[in-house]
C-alpha atoms as a PDB file:
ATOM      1  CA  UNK A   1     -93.690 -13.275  28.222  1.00  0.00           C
ATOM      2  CA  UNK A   2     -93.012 -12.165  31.914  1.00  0.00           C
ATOM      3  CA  UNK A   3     -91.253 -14.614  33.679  1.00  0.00           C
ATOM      4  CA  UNK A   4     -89.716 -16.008  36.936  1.00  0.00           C
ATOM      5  CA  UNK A   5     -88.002 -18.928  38.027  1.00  0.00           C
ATOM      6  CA  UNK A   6     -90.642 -19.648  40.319  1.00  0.00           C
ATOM      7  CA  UNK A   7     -93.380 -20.078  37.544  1.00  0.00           C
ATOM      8  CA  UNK A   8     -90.510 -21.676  34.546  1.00  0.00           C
ATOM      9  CA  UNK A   9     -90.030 -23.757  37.433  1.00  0.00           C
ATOM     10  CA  UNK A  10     -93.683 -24.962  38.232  1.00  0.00           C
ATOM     11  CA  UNK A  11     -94.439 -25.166  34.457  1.00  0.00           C
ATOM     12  CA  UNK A  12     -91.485 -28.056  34.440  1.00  0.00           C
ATOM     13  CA  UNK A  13     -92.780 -29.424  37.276  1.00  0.00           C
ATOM     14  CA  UNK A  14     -96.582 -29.664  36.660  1.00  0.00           C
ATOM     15  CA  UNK A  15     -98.248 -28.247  33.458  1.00  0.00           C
ATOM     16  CA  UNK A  16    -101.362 -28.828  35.182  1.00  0.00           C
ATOM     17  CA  UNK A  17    -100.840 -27.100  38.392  1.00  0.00           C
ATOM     18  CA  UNK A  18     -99.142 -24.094  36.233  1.00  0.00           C
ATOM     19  CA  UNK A  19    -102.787 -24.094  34.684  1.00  0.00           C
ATOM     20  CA  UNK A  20    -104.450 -23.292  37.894  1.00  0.00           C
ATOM     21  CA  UNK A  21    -102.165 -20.857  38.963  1.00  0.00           C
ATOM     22  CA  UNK A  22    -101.440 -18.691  36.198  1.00  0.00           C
ATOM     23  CA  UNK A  23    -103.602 -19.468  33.529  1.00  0.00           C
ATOM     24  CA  UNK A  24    -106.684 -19.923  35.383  1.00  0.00           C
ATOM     25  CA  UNK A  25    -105.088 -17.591  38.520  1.00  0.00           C
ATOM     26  CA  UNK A  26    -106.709 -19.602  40.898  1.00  0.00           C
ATOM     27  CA  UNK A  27    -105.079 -18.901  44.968  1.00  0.00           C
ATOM     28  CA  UNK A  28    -105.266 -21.404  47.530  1.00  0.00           C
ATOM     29  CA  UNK A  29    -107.732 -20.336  50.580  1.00  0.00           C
ATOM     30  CA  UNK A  30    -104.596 -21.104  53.114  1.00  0.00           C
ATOM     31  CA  UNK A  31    -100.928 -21.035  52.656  1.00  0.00           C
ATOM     32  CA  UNK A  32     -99.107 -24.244  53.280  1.00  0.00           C
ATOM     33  CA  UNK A  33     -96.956 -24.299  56.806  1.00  0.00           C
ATOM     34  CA  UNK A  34     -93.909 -24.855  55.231  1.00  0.00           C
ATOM     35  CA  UNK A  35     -94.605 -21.552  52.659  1.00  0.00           C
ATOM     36  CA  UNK A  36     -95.639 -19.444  55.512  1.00  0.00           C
ATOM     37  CA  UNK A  37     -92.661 -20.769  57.566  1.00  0.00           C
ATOM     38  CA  UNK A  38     -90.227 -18.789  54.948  1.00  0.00           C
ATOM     39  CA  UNK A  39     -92.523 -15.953  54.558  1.00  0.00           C
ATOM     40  CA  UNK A  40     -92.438 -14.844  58.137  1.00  0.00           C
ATOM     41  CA  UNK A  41     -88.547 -16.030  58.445  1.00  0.00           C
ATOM     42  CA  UNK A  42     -87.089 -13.837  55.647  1.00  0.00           C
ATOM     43  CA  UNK A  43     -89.644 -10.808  56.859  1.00  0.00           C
ATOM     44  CA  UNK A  44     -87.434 -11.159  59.874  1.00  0.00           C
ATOM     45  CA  UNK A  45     -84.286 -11.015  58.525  1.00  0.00           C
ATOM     46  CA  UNK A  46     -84.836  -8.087  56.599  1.00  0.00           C
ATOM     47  CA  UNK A  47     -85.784  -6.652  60.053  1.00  0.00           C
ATOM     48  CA  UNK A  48     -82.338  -7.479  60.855  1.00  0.00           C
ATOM     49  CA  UNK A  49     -80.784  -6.029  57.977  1.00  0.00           C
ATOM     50  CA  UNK A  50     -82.812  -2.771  58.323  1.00  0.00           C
ATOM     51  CA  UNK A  51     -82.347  -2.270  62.146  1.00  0.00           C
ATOM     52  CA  UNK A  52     -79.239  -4.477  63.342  1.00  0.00           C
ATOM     53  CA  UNK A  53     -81.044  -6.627  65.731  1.00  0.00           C
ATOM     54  CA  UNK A  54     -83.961  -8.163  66.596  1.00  0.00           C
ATOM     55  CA  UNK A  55     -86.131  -5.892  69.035  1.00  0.00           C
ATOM     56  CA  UNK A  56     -89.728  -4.548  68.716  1.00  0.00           C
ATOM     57  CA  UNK A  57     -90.290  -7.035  66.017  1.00  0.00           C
ATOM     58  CA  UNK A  58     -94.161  -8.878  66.405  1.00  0.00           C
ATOM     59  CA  UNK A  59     -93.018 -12.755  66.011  1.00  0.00           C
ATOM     60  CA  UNK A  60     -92.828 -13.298  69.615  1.00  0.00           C
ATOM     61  CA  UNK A  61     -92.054 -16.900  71.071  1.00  0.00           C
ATOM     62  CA  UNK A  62     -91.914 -18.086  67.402  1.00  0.00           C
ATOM     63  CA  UNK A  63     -90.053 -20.940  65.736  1.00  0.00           C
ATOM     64  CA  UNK A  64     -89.360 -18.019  63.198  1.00  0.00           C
ATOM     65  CA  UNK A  65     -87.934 -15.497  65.622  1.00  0.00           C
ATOM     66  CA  UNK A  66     -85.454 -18.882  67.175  1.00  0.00           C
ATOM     67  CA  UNK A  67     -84.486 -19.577  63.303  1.00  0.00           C
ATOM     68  CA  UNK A  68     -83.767 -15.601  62.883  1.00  0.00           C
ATOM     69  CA  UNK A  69     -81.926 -15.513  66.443  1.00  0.00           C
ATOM     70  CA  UNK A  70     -79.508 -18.398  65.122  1.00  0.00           C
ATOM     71  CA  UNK A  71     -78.892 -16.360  61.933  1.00  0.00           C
ATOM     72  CA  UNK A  72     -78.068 -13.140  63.973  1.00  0.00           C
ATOM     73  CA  UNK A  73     -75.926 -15.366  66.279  1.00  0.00           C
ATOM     74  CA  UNK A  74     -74.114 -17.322  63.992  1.00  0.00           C
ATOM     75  CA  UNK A  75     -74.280 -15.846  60.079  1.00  0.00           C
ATOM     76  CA  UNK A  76     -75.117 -12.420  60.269  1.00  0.00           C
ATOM     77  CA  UNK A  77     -71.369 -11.458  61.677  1.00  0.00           C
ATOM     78  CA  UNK A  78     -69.520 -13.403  58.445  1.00  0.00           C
ATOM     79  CA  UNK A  79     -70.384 -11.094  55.832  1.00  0.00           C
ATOM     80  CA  UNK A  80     -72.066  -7.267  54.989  1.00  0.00           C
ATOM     81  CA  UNK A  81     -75.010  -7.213  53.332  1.00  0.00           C
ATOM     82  CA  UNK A  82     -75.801  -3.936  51.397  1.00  0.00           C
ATOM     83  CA  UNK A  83     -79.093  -4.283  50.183  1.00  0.00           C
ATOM     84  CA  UNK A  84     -82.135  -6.297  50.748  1.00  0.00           C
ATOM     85  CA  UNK A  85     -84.820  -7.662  48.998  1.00  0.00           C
ATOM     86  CA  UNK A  86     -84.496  -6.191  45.559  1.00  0.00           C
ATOM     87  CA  UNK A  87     -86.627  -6.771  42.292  1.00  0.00           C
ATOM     88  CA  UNK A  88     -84.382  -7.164  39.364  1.00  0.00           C
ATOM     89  CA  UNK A  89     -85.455  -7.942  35.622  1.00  0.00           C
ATOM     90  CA  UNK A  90     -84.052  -8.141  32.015  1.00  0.00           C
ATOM     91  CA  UNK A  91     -85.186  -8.814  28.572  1.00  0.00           C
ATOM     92  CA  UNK A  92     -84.040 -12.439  26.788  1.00  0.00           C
ATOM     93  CA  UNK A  93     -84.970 -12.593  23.621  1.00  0.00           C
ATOM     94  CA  UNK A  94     -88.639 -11.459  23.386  1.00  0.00           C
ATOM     95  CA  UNK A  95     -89.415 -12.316  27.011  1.00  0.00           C
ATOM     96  CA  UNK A  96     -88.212 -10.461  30.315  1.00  0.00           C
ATOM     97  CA  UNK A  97     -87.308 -12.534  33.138  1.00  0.00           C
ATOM     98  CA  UNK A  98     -87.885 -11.300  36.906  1.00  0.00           C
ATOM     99  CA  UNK A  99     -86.576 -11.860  40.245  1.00  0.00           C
ATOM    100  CA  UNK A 100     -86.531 -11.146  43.692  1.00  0.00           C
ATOM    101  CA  UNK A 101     -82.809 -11.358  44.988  1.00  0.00           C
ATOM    102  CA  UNK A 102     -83.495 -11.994  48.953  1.00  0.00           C
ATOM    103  CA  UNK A 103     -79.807  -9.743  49.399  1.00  0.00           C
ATOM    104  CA  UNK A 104     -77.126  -8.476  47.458  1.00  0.00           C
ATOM    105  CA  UNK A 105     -73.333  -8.838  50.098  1.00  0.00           C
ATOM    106  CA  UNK A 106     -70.862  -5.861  50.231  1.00  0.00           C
ATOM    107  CA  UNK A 107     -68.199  -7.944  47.642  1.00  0.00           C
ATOM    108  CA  UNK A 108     -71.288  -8.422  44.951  1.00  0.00           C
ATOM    109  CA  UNK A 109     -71.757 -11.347  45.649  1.00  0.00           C
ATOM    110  CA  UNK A 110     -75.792 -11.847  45.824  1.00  0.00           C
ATOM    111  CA  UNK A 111     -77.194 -13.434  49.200  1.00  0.00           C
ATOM    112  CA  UNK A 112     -79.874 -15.711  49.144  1.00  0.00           C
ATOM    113  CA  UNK A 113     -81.521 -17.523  52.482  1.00  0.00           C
ATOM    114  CA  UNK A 114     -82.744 -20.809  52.446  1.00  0.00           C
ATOM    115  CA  UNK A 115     -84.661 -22.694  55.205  1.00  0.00           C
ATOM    116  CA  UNK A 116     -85.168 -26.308  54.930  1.00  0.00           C
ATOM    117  CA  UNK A 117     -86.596 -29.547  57.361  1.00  0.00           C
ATOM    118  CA  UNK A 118     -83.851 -31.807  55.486  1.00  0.00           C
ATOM    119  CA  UNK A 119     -80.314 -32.859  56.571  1.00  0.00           C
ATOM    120  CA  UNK A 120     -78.175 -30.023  55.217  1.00  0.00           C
ATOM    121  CA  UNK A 121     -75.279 -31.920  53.721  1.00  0.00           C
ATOM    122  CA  UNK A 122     -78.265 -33.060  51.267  1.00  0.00           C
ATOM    123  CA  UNK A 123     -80.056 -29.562  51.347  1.00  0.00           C
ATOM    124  CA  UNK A 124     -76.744 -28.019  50.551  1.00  0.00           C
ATOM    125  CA  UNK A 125     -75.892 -30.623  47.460  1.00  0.00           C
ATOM    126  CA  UNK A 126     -79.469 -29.867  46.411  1.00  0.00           C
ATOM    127  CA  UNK A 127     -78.300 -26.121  45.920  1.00  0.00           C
ATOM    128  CA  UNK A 128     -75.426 -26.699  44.091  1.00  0.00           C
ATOM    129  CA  UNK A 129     -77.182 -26.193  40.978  1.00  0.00           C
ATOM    130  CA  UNK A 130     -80.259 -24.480  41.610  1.00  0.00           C
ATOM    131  CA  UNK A 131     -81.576 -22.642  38.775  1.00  0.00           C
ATOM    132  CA  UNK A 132     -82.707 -19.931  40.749  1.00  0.00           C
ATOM    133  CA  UNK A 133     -79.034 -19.377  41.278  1.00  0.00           C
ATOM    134  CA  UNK A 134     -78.144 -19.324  37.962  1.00  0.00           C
ATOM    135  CA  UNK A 135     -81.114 -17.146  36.906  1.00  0.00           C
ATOM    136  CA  UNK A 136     -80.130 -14.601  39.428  1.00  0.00           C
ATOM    137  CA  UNK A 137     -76.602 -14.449  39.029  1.00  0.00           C
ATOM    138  CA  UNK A 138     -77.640 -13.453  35.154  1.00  0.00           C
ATOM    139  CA  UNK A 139     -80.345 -10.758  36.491  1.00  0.00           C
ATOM    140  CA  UNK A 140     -77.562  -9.169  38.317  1.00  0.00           C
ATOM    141  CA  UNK A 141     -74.264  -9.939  35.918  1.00  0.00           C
ATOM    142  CA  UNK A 142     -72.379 -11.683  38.802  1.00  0.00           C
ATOM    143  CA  UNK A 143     -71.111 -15.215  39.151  1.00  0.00           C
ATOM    144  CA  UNK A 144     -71.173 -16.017  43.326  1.00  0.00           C
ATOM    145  CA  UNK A 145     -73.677 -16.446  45.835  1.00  0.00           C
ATOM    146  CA  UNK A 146     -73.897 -16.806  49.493  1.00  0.00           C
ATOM    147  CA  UNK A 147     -76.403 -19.088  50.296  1.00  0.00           C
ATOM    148  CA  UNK A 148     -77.450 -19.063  53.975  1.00  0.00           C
ATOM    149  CA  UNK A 149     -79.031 -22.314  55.632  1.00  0.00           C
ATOM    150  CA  UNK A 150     -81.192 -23.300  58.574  1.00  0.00           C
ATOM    151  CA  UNK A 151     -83.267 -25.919  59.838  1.00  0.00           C
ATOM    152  CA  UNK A 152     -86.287 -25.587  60.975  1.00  0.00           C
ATOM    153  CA  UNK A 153     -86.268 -26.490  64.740  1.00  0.00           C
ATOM    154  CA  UNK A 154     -87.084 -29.867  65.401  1.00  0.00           C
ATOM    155  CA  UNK A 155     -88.355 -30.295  69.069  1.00  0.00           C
ATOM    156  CA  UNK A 156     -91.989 -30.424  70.579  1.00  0.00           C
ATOM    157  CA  UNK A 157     -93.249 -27.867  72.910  1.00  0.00           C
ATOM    158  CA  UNK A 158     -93.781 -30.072  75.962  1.00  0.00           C
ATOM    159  CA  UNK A 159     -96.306 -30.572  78.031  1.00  0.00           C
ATOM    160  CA  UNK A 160     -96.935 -27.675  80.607  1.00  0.00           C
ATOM    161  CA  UNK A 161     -94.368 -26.609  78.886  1.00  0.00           C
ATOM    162  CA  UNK A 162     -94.869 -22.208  78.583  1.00  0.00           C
ATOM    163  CA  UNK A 163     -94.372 -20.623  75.028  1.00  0.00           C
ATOM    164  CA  UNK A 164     -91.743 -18.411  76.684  1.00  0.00           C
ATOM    165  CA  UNK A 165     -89.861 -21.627  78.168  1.00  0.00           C
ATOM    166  CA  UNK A 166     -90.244 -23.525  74.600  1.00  0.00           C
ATOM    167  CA  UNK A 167     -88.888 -21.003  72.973  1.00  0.00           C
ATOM    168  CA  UNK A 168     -86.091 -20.618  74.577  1.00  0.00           C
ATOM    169  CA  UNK A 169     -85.093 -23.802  74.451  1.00  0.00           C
ATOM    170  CA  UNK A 170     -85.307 -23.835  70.567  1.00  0.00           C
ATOM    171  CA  UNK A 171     -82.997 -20.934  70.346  1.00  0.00           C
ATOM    172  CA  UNK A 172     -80.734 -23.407  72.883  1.00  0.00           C
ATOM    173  CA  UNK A 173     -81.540 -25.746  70.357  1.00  0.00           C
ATOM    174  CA  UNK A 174     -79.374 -24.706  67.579  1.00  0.00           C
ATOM    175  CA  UNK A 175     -75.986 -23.689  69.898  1.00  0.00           C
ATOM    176  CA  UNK A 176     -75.655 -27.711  69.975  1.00  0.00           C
ATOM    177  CA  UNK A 177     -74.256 -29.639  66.660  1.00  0.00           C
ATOM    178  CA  UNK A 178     -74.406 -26.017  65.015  1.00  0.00           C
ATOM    179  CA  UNK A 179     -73.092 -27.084  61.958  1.00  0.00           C
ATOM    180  CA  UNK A 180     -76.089 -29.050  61.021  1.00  0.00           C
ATOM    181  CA  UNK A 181     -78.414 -26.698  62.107  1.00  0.00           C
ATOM    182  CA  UNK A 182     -76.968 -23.387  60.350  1.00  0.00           C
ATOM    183  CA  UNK A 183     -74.612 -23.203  57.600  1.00  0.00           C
ATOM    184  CA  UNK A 184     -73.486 -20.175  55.026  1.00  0.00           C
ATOM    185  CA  UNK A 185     -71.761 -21.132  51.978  1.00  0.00           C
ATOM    186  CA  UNK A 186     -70.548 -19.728  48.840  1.00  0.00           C
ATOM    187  CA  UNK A 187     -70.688 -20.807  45.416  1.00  0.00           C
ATOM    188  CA  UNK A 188     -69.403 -19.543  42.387  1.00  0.00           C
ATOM    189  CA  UNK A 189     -70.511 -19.920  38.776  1.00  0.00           C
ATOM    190  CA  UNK A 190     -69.369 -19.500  35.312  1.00  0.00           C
ATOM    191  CA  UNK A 191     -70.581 -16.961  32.665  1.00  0.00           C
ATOM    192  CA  UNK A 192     -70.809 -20.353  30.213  1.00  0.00           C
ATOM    193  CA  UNK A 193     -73.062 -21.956  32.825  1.00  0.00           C
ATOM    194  CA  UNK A 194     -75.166 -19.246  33.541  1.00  0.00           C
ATOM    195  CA  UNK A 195     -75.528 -18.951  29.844  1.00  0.00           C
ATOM    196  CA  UNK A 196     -76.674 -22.150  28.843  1.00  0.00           C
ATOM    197  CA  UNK A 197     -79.285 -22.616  31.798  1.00  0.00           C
ATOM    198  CA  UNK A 198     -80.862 -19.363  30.567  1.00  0.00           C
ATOM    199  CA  UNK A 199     -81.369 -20.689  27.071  1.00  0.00           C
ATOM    200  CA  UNK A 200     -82.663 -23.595  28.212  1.00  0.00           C
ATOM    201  CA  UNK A 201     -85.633 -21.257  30.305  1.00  0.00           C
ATOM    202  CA  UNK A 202     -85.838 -19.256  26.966  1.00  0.00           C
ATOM    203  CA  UNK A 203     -86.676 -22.613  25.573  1.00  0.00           C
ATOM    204  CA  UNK A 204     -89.292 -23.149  27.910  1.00  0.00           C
ATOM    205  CA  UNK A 205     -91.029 -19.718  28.262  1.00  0.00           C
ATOM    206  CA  UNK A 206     -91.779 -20.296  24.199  1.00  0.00           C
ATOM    207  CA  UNK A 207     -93.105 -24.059  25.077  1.00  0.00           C
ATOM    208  CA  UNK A 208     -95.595 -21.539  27.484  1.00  0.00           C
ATOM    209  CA  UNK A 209     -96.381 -18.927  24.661  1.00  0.00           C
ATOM    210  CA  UNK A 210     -96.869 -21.777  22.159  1.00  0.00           C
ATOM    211  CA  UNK A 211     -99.664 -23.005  24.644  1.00  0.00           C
ATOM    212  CA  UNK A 212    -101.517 -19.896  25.317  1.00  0.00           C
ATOM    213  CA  UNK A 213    -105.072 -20.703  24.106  1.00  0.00           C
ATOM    214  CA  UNK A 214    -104.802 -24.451  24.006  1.00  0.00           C
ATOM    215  CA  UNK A 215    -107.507 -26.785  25.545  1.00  0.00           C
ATOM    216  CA  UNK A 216    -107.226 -27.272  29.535  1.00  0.00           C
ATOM    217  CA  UNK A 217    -105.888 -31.132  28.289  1.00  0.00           C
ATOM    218  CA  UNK A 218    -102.887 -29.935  26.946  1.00  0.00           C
ATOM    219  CA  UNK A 219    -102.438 -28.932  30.731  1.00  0.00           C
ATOM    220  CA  UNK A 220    -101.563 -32.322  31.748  1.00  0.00           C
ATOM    221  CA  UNK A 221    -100.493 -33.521  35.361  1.00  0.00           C
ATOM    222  CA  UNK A 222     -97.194 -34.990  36.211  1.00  0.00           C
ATOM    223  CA  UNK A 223     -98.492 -37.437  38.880  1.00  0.00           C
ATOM    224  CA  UNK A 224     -94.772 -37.224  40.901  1.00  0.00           C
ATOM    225  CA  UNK A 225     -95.009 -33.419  41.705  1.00  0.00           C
ATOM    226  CA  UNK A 226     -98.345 -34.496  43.196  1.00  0.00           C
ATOM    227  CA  UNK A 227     -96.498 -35.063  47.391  1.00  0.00           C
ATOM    228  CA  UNK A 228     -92.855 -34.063  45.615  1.00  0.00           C
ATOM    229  CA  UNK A 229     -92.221 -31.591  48.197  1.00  0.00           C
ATOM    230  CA  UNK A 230     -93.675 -33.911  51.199  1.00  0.00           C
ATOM    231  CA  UNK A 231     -96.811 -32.249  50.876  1.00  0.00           C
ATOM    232  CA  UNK A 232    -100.446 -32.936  48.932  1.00  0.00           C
ATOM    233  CA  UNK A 233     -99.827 -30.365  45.927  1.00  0.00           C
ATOM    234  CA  UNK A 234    -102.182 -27.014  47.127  1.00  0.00           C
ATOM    235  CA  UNK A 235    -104.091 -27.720  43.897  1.00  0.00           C
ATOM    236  CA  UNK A 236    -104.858 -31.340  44.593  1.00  0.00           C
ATOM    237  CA  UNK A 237    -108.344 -31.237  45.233  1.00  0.00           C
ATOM    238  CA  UNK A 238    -109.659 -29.534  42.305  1.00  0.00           C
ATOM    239  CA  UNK A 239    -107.193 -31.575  39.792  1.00  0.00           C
END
């Protein structure tokens, strides 16, 4: 089996919405905000990394280009970066896990950039043992990770209010109570933990292969995944 964190993850999560998407590879017509939010934000920052600053790129006046602004103020000075968005894989067992590592820094430590509309005291306890960490750190035989956080801006455009003038004021936005707005932390690992977490996934991708052919009920739905992220599940009206 080919897999990612991403999809061990959603199998976990929701048997039934792993159905949809990779055994019946069904797409949702529209993105969710939040989704598209980190798409455009990390497309960005690899603009950064690639050019050392922010001109001629498209996003203009967007909550994006404010979130990517606070990065180059305020993260993008604390450590190098030497490569960017890199596909790594590697065979366990009789699968092959894949991953796309959003950085790798100049010590070899990886670099991975998180956005989030929580509190991050909570988003950053949250990380702490993120399998996507683990799984990543083994895809690259390394034990630390700097994990850069923002929020996403929380003010309204007001009324009469120009694009220009709001966004301007939401790259003001985050040079007040910094701190909770944009953090960069590092975490280390060890070998035994990154270890065990893969065989645990191992575990898992042969749960998949042992359900390849089954009826659609063996797909069942875990009813808590359904808003888990704050949002209606993207395959909730066909479930």
């Amino acid at each position: 089996m080919r897999g990612s964190i991403s999809k061990l993850k959603l199998f976990k999560a929701c048997r039934r919405a792993y159905y949809f998407k990779y055994v019946e590879e069904l797409e949702p017509v529209e993105k969710a905000d939040s989704l598209q939010t980190g798409t455009n934000y990390h497309e960005l920052l690899e603009w950064l990394y690639k050019h050392g600053d922010l001109d001629g790129v498209e996003e203009d006046n967007s909550k994006e280009l404010a979130m990517a602004c606070a990065y180059w103020k305020y993260i993008y000075p604390k450590f190098k970066v030497t490569a960017v968005e890199k596909w790594k894989s590697r065979n366990c067992g009789t699968h092959m896990m894949i991953g796309r590592i959003d950085g790798i820094a100049e010590d070899g430590s990886l670099v991975e950039h998180k956005t989030t509309s929580m509190n991050l005291d909570e988003f950053e306890y949250e990380l702490q043992w993120d399998e996507q960490m683990l799984v990543y750190m083994w895809l690259t035989d390394t034990t630390s990770i700097w994990y850069t956080m923002i929020r996403k801006p929380t003010i309204r455009q007001k009324k009469d209010e120009s694009d220009e003038e709001f966004f301007r004021r939401m790259v003001e936005w985050y040079d007040e109570d910094t701190d909770s707005k944009v953090r960069v932390v590092k975490l280390e690992r060890t070998q035994k933990e990154i270890n065990e977490c893969m065989d645990g996934l191992v575990t898992t991708m042969n749960d998949i292969c042992n359900l390849e052919g089954a009826e659609e009920g063996a797909w069942y739905k875990n009813t808590y995944y359904c808003s888990y992220w704050g949002r209606r599940c993207e395959y909730a009206n066909i479930c």
